[in-house]
C-alpha atoms as a PDB file:
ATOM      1  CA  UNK A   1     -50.191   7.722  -2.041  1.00  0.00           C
ATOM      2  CA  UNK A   2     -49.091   6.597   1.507  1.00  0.00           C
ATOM      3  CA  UNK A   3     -51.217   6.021   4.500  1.00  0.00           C
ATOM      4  CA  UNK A   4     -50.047   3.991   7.480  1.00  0.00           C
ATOM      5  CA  UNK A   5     -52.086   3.988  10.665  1.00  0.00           C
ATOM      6  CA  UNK A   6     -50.342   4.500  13.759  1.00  0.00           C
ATOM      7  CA  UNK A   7     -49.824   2.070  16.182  1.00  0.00           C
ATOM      8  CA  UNK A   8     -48.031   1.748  20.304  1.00  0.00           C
ATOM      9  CA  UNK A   9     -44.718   1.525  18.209  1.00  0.00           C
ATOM     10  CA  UNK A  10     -45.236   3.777  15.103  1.00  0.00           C
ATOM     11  CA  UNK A  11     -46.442   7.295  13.880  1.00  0.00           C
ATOM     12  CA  UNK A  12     -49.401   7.595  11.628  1.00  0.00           C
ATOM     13  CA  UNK A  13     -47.788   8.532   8.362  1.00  0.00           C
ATOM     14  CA  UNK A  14     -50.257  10.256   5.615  1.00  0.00           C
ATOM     15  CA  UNK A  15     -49.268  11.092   2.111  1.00  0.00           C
ATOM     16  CA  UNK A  16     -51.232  12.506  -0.546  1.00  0.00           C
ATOM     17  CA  UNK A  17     -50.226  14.432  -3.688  1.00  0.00           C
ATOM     18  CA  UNK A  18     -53.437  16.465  -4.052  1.00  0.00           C
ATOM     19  CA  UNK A  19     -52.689  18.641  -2.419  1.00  0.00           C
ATOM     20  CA  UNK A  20     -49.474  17.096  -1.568  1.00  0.00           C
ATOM     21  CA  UNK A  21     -49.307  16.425   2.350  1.00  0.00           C
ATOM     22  CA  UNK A  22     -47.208  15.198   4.314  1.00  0.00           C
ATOM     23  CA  UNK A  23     -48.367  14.241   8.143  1.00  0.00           C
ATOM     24  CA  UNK A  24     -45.975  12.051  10.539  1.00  0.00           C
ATOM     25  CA  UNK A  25     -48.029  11.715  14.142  1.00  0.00           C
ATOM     26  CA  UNK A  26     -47.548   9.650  17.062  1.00  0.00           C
ATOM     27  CA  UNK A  27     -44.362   8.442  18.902  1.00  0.00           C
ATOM     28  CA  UNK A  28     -41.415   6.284  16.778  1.00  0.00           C
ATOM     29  CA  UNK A  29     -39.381   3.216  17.646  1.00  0.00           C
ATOM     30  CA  UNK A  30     -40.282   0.507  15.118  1.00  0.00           C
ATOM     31  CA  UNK A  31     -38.359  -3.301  15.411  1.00  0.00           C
ATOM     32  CA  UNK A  32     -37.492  -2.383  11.890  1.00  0.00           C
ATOM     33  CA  UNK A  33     -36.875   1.205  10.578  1.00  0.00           C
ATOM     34  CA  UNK A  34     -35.466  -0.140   7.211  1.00  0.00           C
ATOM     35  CA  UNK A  35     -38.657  -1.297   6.584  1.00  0.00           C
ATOM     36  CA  UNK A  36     -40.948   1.222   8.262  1.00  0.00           C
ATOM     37  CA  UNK A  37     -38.955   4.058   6.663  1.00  0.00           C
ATOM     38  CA  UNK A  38     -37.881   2.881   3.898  1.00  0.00           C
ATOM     39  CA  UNK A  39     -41.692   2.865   2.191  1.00  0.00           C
ATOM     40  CA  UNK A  40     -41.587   6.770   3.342  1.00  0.00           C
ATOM     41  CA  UNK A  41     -38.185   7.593   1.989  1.00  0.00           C
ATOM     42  CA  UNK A  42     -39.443   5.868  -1.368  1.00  0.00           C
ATOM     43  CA  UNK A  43     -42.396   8.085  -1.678  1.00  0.00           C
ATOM     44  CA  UNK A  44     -40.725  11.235  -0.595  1.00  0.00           C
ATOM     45  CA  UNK A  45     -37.991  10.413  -3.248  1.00  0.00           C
ATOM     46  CA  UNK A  46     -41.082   9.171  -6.049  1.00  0.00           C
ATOM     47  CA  UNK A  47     -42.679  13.281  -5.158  1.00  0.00           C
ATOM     48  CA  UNK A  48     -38.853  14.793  -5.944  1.00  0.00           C
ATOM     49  CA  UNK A  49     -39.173  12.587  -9.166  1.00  0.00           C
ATOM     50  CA  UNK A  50     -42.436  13.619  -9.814  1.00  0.00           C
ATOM     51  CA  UNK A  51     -42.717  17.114  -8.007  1.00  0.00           C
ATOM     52  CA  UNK A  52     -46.474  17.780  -7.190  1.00  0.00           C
ATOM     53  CA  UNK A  53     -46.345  21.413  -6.129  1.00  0.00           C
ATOM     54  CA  UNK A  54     -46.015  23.020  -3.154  1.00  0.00           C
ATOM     55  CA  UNK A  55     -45.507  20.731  -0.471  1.00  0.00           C
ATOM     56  CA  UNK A  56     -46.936  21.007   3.113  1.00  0.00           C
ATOM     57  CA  UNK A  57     -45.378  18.768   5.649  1.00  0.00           C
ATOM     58  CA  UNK A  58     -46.431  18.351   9.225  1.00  0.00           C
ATOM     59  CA  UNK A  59     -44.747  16.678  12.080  1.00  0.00           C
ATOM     60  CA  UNK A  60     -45.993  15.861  15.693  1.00  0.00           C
ATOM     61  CA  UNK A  61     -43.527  13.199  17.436  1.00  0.00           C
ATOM     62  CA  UNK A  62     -43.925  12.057  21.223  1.00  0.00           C
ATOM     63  CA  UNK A  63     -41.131  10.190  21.110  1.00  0.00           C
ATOM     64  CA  UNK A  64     -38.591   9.098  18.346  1.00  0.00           C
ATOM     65  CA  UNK A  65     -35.425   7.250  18.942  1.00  0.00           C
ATOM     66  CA  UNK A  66     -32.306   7.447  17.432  1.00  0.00           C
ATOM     67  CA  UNK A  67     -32.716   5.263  14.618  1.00  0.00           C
ATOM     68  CA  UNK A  68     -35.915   6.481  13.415  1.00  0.00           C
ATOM     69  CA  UNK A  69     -33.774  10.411  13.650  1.00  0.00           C
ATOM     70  CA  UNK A  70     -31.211   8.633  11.114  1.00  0.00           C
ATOM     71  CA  UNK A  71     -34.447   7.749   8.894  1.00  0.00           C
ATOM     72  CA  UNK A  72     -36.253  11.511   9.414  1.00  0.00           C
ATOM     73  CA  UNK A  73     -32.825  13.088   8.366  1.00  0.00           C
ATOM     74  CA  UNK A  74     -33.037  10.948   4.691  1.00  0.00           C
ATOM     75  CA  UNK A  75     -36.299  12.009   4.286  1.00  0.00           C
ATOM     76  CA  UNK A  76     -35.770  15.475   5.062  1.00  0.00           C
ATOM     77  CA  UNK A  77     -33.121  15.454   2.475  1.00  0.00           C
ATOM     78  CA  UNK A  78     -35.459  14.022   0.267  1.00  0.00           C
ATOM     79  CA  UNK A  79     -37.192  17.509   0.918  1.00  0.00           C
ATOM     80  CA  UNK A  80     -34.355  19.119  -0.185  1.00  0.00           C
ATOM     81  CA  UNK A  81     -34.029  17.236  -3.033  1.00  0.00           C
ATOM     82  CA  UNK A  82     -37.837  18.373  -3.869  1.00  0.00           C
ATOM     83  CA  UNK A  83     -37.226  22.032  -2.974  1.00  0.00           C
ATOM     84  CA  UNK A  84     -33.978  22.159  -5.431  1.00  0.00           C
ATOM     85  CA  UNK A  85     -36.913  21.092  -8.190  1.00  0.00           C
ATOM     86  CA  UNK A  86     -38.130  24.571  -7.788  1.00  0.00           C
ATOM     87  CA  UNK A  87     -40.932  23.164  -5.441  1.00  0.00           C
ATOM     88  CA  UNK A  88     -41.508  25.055  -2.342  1.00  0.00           C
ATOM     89  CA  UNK A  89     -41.415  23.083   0.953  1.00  0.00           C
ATOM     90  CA  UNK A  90     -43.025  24.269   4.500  1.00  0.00           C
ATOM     91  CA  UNK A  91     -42.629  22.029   7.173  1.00  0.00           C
ATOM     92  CA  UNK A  92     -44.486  22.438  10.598  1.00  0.00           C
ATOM     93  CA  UNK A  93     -42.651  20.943  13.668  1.00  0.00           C
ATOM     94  CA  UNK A  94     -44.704  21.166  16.626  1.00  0.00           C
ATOM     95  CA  UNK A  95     -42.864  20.162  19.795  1.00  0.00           C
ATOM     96  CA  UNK A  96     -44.246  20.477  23.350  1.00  0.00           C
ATOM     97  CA  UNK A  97     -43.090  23.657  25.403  1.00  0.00           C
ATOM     98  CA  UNK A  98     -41.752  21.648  27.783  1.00  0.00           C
ATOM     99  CA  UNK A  99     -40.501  19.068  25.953  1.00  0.00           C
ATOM    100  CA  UNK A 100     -37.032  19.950  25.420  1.00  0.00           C
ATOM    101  CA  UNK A 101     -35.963  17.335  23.595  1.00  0.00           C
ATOM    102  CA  UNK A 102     -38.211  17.457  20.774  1.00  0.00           C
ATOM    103  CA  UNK A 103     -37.548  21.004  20.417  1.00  0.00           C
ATOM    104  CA  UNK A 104     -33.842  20.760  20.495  1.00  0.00           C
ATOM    105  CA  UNK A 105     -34.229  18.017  17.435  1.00  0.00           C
ATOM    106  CA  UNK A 106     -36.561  20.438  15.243  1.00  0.00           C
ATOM    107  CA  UNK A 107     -33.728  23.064  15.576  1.00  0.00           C
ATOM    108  CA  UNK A 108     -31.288  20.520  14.650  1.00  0.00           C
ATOM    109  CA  UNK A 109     -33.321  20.113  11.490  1.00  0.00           C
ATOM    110  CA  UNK A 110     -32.896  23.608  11.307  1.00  0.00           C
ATOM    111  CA  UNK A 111     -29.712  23.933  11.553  1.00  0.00           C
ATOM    112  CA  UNK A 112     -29.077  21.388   8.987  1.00  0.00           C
ATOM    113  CA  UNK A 113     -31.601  21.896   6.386  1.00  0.00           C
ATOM    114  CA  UNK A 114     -30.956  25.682   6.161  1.00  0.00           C
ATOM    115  CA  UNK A 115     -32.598  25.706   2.828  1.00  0.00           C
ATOM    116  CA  UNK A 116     -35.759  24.790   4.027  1.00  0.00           C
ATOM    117  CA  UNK A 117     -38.951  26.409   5.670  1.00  0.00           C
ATOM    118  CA  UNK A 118     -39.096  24.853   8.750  1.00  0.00           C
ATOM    119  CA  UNK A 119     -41.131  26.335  11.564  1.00  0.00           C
ATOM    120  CA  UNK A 120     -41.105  25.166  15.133  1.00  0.00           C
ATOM    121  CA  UNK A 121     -45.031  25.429  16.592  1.00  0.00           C
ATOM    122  CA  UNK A 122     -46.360  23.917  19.535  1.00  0.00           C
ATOM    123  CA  UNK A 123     -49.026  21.228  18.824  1.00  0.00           C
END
């Protein structure tokens, strides 16, 4: 459904509905978020149209800045659009040990997306 390759700017993004899979990999500061997001909150958003079953999600960031955070929190809440479908969501975030940072942003998701499975796991 969605596969963008990573590049020195961008995480590798796969998406596939059989199983449905979500994978986000690599480090994120596009020029333009709009447009690298918004292809990723339109599939998230097609799956909560469409629900696909259980829904596996796993993210592995180096590096994100703030506006690509503002574009992960839509699509989370595109997960919990999905999961209020009576779809089950379990996202991985893995985070370096000593990478604080990343660490302190899956708990945020946490924190904010209560509803959710959402482990932290180190990658």
């Amino acid at each position: 459904m969605l596969n963008i390759a990573a590049t020195d700017r961008t995480p590798e993004i796969i998406l596939t509905l059989q199983p449905a899979k979500l994978s986000i990999k690599g480090e994120s500061y596009p020029e333009d978020v709009s447009a690298f997001y918004g292809q990723v909150i339109q599939a998230v958003n097609s799956l909560v149209q469409s629900p696909a079953g259980h829904l596996d999600v796993a993210i592995q960031l180096i590096y994100i800045n703030s506006s690509s955070i503002k574009a992960l929190f839509r699509i989370f809440e595109g997960f919990d659009e999905y999961r209020k479908k009576d779809q089950t969501v379990s996202i991985a975030w893995a985070a370096d040990p000593d990478d604080d940072i990343m660490e302190e942003l899956g708990e945020d998701f946490i924190d904010r997306f209560p509803h959710l499975t959402i482990q932290t796991v180190s990658p």
